[in-house]
C-alpha atoms as a PDB file:
ATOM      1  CA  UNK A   1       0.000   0.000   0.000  1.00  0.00           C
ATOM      2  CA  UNK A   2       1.394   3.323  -0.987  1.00  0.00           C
ATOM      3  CA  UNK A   3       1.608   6.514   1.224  1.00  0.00           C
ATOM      4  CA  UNK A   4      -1.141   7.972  -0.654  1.00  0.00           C
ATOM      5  CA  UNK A   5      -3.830   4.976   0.061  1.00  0.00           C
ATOM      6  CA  UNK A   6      -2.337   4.905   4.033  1.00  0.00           C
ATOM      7  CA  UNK A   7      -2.546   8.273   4.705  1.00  0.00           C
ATOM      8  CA  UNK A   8      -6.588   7.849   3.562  1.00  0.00           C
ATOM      9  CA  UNK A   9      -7.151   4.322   5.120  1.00  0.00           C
ATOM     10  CA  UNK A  10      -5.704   6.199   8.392  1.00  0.00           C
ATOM     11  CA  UNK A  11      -8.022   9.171   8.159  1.00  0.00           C
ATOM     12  CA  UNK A  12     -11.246   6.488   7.913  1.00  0.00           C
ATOM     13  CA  UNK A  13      -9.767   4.468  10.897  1.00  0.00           C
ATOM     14  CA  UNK A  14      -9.111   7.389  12.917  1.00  0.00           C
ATOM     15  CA  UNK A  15     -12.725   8.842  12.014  1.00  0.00           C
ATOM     16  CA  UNK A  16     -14.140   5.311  13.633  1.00  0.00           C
ATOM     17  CA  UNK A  17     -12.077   5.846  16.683  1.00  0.00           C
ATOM     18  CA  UNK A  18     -13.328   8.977  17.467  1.00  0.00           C
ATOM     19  CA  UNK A  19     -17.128   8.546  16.737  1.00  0.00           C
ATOM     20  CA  UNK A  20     -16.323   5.022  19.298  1.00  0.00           C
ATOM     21  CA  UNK A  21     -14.764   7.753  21.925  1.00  0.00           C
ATOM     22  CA  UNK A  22     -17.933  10.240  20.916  1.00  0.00           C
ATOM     23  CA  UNK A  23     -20.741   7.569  21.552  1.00  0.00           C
ATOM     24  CA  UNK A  24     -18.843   6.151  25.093  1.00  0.00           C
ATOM     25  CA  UNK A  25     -18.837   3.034  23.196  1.00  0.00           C
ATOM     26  CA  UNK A  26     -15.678   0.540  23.061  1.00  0.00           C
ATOM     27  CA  UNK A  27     -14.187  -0.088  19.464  1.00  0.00           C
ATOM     28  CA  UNK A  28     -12.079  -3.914  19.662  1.00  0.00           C
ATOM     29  CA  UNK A  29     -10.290  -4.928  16.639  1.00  0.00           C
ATOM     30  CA  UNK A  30     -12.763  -6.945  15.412  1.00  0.00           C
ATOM     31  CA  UNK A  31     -15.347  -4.305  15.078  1.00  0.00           C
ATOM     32  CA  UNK A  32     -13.021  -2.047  13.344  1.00  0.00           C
ATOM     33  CA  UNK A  33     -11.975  -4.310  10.701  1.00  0.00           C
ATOM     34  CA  UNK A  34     -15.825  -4.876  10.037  1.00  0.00           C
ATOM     35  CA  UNK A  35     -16.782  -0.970  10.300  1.00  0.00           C
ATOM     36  CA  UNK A  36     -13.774  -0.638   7.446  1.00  0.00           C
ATOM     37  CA  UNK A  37     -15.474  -3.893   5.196  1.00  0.00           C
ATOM     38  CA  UNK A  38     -19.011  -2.143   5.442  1.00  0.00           C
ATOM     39  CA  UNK A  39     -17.110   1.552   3.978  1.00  0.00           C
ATOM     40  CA  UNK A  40     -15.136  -1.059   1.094  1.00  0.00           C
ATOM     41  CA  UNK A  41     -18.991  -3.211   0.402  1.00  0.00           C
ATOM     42  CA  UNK A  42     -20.917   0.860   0.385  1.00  0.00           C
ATOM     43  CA  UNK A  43     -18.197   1.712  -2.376  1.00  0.00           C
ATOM     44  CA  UNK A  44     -18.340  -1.113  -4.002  1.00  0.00           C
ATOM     45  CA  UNK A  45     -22.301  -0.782  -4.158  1.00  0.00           C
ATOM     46  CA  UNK A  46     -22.449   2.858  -5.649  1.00  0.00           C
ATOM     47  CA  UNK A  47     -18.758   3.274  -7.253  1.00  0.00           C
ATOM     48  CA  UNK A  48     -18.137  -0.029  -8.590  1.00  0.00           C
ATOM     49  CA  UNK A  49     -14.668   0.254  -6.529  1.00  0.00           C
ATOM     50  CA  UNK A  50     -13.688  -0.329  -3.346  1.00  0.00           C
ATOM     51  CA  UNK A  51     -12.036   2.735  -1.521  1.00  0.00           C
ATOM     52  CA  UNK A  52      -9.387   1.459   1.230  1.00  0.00           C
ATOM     53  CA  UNK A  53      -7.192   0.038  -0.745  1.00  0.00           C
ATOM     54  CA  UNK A  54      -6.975  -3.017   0.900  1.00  0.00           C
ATOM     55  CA  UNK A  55      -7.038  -6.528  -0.189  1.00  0.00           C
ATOM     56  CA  UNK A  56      -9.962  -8.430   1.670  1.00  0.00           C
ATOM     57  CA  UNK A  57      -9.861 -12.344   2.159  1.00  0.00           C
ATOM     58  CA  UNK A  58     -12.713 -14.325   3.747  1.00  0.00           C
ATOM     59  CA  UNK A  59     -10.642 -15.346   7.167  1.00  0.00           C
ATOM     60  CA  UNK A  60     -11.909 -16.932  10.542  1.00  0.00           C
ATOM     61  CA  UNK A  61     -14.256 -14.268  11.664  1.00  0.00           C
ATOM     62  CA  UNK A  62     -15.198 -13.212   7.888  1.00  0.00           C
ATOM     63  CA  UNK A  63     -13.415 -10.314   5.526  1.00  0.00           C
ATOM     64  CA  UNK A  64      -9.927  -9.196   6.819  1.00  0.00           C
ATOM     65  CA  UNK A  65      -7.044  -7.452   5.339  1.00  0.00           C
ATOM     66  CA  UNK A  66      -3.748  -8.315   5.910  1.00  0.00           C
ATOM     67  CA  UNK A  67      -1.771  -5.286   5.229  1.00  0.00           C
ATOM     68  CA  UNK A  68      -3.856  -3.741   7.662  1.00  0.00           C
ATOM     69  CA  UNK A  69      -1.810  -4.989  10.375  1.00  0.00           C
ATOM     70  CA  UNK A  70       0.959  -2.667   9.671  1.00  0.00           C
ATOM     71  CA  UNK A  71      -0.882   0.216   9.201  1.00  0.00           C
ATOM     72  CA  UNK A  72      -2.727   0.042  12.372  1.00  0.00           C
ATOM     73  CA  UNK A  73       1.047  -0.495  14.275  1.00  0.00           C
ATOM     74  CA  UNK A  74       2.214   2.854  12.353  1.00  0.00           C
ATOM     75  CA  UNK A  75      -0.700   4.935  13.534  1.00  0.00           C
ATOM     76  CA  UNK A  76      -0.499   3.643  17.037  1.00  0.00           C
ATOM     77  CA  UNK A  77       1.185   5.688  19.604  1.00  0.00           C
ATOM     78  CA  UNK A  78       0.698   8.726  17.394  1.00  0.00           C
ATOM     79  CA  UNK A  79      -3.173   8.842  16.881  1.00  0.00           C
ATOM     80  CA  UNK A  80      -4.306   5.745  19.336  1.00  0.00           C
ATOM     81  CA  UNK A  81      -3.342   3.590  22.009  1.00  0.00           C
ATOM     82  CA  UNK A  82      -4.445  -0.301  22.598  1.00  0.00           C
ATOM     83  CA  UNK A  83      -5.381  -2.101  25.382  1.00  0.00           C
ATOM     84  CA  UNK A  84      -6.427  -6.001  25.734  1.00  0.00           C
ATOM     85  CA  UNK A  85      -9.845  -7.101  25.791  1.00  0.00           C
ATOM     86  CA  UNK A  86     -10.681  -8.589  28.921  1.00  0.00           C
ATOM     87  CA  UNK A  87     -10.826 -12.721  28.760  1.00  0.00           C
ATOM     88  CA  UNK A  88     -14.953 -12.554  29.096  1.00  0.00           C
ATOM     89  CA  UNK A  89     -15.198 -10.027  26.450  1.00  0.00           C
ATOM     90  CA  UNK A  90     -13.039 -12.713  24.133  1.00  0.00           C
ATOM     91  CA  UNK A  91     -15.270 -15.891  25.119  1.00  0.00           C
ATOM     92  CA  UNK A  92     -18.298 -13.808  24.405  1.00  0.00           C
ATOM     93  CA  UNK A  93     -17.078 -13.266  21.095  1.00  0.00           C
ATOM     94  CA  UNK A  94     -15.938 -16.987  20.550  1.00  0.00           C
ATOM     95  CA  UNK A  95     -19.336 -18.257  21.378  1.00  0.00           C
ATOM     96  CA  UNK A  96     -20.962 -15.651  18.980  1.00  0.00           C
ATOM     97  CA  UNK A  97     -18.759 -16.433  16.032  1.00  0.00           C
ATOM     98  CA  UNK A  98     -19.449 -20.288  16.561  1.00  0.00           C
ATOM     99  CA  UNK A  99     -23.218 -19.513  16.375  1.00  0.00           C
ATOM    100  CA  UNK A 100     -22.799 -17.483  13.230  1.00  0.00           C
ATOM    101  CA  UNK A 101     -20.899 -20.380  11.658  1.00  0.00           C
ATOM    102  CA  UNK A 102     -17.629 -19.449  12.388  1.00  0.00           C
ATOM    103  CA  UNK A 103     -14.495 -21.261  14.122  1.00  0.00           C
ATOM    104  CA  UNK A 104     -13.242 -20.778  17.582  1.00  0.00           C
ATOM    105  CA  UNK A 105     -10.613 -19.895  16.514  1.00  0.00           C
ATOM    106  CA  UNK A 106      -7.606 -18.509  19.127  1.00  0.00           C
ATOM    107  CA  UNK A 107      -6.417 -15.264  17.580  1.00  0.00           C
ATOM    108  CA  UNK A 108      -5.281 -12.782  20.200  1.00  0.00           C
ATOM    109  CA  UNK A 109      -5.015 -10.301  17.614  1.00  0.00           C
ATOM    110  CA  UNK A 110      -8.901  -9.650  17.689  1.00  0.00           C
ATOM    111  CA  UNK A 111      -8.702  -8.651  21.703  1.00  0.00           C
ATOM    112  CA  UNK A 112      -7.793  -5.282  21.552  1.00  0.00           C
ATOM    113  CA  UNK A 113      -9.152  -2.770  22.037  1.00  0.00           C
ATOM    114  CA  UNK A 114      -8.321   1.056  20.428  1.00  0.00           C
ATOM    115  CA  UNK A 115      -8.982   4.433  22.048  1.00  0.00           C
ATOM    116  CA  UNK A 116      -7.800   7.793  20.969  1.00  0.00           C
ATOM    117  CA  UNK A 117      -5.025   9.753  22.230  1.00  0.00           C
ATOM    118  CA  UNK A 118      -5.607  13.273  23.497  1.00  0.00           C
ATOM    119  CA  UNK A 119      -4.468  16.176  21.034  1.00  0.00           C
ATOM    120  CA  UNK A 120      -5.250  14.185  18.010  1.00  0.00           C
ATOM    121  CA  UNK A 121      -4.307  15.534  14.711  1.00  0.00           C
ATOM    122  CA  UNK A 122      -7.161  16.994  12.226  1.00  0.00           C
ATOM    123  CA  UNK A 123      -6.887  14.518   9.827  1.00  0.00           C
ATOM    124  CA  UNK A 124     -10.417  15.061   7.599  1.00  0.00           C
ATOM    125  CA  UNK A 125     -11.182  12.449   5.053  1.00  0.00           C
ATOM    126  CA  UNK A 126     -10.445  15.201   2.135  1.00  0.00           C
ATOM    127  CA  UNK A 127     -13.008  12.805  -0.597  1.00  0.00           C
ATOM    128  CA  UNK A 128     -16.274  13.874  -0.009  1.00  0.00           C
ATOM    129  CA  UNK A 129     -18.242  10.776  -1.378  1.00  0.00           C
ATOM    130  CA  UNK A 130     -15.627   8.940   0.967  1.00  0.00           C
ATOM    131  CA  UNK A 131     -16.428  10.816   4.276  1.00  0.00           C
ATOM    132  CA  UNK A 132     -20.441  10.598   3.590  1.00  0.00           C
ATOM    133  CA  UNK A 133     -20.180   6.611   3.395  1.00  0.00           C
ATOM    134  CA  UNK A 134     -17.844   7.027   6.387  1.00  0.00           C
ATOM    135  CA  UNK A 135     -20.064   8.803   8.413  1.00  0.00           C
ATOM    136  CA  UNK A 136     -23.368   6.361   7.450  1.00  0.00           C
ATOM    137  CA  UNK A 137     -21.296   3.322   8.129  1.00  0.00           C
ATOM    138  CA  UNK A 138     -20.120   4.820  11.499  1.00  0.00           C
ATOM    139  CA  UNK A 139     -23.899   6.418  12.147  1.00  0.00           C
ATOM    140  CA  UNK A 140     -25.440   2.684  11.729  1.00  0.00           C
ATOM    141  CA  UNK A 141     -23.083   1.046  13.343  1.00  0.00           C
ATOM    142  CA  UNK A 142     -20.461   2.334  15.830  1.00  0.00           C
ATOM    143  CA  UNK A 143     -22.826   1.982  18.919  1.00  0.00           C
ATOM    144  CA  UNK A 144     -24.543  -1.177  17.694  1.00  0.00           C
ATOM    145  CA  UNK A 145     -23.294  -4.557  19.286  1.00  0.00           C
ATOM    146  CA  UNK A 146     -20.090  -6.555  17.925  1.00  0.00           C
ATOM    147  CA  UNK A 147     -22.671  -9.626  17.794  1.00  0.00           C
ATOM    148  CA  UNK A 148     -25.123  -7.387  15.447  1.00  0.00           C
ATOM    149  CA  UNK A 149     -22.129  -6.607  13.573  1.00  0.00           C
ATOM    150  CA  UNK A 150     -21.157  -9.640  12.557  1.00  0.00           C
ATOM    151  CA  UNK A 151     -24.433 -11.090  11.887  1.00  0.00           C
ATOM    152  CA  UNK A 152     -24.823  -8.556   9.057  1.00  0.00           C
ATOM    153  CA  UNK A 153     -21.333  -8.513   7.910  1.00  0.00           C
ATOM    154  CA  UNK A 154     -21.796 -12.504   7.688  1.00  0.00           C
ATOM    155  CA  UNK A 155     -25.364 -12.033   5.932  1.00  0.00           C
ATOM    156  CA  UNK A 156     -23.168  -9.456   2.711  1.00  0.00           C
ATOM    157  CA  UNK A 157     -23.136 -11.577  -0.468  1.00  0.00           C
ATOM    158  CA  UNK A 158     -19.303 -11.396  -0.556  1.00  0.00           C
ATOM    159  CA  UNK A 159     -19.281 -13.706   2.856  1.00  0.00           C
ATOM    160  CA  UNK A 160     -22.661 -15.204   2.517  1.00  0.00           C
ATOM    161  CA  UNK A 161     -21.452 -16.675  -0.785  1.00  0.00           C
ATOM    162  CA  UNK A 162     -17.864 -16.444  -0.575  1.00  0.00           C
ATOM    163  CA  UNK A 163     -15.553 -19.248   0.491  1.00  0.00           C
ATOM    164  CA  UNK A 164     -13.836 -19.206   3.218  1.00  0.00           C
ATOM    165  CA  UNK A 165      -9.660 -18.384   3.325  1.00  0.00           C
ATOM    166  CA  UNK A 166     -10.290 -16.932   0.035  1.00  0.00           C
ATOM    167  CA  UNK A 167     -10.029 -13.536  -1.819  1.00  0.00           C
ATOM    168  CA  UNK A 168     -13.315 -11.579  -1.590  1.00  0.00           C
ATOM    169  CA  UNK A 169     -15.017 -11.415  -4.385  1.00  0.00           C
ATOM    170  CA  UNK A 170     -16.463  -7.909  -5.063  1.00  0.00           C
ATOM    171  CA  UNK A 171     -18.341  -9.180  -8.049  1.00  0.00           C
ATOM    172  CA  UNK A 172     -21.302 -10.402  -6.171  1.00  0.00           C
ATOM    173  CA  UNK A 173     -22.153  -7.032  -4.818  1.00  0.00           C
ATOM    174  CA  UNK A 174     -25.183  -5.893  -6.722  1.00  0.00           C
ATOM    175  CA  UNK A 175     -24.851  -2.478  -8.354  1.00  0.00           C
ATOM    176  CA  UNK A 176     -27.891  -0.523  -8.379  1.00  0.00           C
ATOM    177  CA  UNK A 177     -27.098   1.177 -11.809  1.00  0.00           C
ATOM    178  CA  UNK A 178     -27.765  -2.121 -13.146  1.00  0.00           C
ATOM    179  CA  UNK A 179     -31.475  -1.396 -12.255  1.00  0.00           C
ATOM    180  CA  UNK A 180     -31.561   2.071 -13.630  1.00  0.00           C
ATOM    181  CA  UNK A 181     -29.741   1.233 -16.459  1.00  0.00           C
ATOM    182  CA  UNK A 182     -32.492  -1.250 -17.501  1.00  0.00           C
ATOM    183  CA  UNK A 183     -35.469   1.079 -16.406  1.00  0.00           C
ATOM    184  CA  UNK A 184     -33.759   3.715 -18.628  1.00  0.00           C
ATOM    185  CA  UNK A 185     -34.206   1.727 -21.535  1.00  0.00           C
ATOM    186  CA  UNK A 186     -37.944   0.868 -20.388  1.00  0.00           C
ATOM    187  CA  UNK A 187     -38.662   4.178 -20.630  1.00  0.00           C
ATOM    188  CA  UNK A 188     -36.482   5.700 -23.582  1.00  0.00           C
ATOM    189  CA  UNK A 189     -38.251   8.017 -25.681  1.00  0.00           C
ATOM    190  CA  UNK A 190     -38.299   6.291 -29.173  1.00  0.00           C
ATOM    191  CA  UNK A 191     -37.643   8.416 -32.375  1.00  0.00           C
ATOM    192  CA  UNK A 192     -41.166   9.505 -33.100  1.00  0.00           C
ATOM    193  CA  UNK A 193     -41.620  10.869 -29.925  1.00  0.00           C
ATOM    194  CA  UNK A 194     -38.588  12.632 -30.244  1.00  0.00           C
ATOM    195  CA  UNK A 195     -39.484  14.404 -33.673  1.00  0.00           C
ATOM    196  CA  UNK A 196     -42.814  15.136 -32.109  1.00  0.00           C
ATOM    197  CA  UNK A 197     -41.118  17.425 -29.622  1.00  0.00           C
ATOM    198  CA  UNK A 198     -38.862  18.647 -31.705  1.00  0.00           C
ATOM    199  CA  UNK A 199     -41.563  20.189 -33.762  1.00  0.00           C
ATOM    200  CA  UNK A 200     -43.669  21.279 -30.600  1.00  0.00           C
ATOM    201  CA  UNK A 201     -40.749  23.263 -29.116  1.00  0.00           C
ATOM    202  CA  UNK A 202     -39.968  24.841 -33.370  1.00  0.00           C
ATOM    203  CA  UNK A 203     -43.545  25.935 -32.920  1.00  0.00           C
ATOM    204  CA  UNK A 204     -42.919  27.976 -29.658  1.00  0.00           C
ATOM    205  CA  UNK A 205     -40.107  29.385 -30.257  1.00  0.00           C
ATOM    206  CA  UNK A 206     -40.958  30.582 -33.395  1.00  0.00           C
ATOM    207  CA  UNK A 207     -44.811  32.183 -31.881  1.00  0.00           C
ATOM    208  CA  UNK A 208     -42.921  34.135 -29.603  1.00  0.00           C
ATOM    209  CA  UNK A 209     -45.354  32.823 -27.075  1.00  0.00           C
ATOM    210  CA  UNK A 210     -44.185  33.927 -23.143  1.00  0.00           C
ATOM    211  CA  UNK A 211     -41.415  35.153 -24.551  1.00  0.00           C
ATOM    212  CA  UNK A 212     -40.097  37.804 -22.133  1.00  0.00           C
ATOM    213  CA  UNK A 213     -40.014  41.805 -22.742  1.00  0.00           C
ATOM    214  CA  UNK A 214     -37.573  43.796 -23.105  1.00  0.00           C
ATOM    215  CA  UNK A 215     -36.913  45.937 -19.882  1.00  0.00           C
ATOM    216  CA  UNK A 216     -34.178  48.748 -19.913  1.00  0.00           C
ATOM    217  CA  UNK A 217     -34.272  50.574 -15.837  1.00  0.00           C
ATOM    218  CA  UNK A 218     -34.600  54.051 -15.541  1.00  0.00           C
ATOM    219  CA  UNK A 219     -31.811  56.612 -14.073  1.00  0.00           C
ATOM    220  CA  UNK A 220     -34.018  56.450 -10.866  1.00  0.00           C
ATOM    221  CA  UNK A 221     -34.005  54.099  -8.159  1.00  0.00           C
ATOM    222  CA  UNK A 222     -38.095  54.209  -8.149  1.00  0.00           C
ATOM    223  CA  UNK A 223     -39.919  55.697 -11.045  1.00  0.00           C
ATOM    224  CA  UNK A 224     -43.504  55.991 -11.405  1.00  0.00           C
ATOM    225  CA  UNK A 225     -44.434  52.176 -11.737  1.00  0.00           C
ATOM    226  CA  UNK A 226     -42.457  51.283  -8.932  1.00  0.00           C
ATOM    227  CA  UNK A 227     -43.710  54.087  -6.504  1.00  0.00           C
ATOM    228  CA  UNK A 228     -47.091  53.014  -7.095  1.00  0.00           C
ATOM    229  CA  UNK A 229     -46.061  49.434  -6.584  1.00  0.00           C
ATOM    230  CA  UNK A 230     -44.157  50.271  -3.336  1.00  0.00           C
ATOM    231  CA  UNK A 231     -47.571  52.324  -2.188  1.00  0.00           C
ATOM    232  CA  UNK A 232     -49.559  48.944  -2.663  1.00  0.00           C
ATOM    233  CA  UNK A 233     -47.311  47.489  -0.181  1.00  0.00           C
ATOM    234  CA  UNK A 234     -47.883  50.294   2.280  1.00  0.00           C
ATOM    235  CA  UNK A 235     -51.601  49.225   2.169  1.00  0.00           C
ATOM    236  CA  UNK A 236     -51.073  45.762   2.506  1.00  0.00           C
ATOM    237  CA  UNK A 237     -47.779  46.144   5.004  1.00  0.00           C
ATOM    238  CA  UNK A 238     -48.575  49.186   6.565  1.00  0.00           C
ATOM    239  CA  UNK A 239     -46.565  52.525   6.390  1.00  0.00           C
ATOM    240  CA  UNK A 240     -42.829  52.230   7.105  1.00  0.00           C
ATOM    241  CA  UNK A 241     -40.744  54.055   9.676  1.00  0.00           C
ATOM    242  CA  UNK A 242     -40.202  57.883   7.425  1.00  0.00           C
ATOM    243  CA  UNK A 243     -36.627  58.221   6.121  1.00  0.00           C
ATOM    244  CA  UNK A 244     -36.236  54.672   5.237  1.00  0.00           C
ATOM    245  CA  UNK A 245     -36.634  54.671   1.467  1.00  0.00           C
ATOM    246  CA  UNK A 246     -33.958  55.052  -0.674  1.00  0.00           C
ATOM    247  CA  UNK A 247     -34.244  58.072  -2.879  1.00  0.00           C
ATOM    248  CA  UNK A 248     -31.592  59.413  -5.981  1.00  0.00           C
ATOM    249  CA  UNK A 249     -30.478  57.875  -9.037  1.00  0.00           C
ATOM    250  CA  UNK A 250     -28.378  55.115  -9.936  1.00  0.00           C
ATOM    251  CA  UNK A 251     -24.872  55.520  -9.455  1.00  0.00           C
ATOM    252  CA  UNK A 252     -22.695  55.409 -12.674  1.00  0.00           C
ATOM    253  CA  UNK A 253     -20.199  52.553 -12.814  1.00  0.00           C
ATOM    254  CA  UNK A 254     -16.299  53.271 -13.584  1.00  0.00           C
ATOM    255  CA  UNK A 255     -16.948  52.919 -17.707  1.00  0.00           C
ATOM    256  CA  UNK A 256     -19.901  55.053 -18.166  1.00  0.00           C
END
């Protein structure tokens, strides 16, 4: 992964650890690596592209990322600090995974837990289509429960019909274009119809119809038309305070 692509995976991690630290809520490994699969699936759905840059394999407790390992040891210290999950917190997790379909598996690396340092840097996620699946992703599901998580993570086409210790496979995300790409054709305007406007729109154009008149202002800020328009609204307003009209004429710009 190049500077460019870590410097932007950062900013989305850091974002997640700070919304966690905003809601009271904890944010284990685990959970992050999800919160980061949800932003990838989002892009994948509306962009055709994922946007981390990272390369997702179906592993024990669903998508993870290798080379995410080494990012998340960079940023540490400097934007975060970790602490282990406590042993119930783990077994909690193992039982929930087994449930889901998982494997018990005895990974210590999914125990920790991050928190933000105080003084962080102002990192903002500078792509705006980015940030705005960021934020939804975070909105819908950095307070909901690790268990919750995972059930929907587990239920996303790419792990409900992946295979497991294999690549992810981004194809089997549904694209929504698809749909409006085939209801565009449904509704296409076919050639007649088009000529048919064509000729409707020649007509108007050439009738003049609502066409708009030509207006050329006065030297005076209020000339006869407008004072009686301005005493209309006295009637229907009531009289202003005196000495608040403006009253003179227009003031001549630098060329004239």
């Amino acid at each position: 992964m190049d500077y460019q692509h870590e410097a932007q995976l950062r900013r989305v991690i850091l974002h997640f650890v700070e919304a966690a630290a905003d809601r009271g809520v904890s944010l284990p490994k685990i959970k992050l690596v999800k919160l980061l699969y949800l932003v990838d699936l989002a892009s994948q759905e509306t962009t055709g592209r994922i946007a981390t840059g990272l390369d997702w394999i179906f592993y024990h407790y669903g998508p993870w990322a290798p080379a995410l390992d080494a990012v998340l040891d960079r940023a540490e210290g400097m934007y975060f600090r970790r602490v282990d999950w406590e042993p119930r917190h783990r077994q909690h997790l193992q039982a929930a995974n087994v449930r889901l379909g998982g494997e018990a598996v005895d990974d210590p690396e999914v125990v920790y837990l991050y928190l933000p340092l105080p003084g962080l840097p102002d990192e903002p996620i500078d792509d705006d289509g980015l940030a705005g699946t960021v934020a939804s992703v975070s909105h819908r599901w950095i307070a909901a429960d690790t268990t919750k998580l995972l059930a929907f993570v587990y239920s996303t086409p790419p792990i409900a019909q992946g295979g497991r210790y294999t690549p992810i496979d981004w194809s089997l995300v549904a694209r929504p274009d698809a749909l409006f790409s085939a209801r565009a054709v449904e509704f296409a305007l076919d050639n007649p119809t088009l000529k048919e406007l064509d000729e409707v729109w020649l007509q108007w154009s050439e009738s003049g119809v609502d066409r708009w008149s030509d207006y050329a202002p006065s030297d005076t800020l209020f000339d006869e038309v407008w004072a009686e328009a301005l005493q209309r609204m006295d009637v229907d307003e009531g009289v202003p305070a005196p000495n608040t009209r403006i009253r003179g004429t227009l003031p001549r710009g630098p060329s004239e």
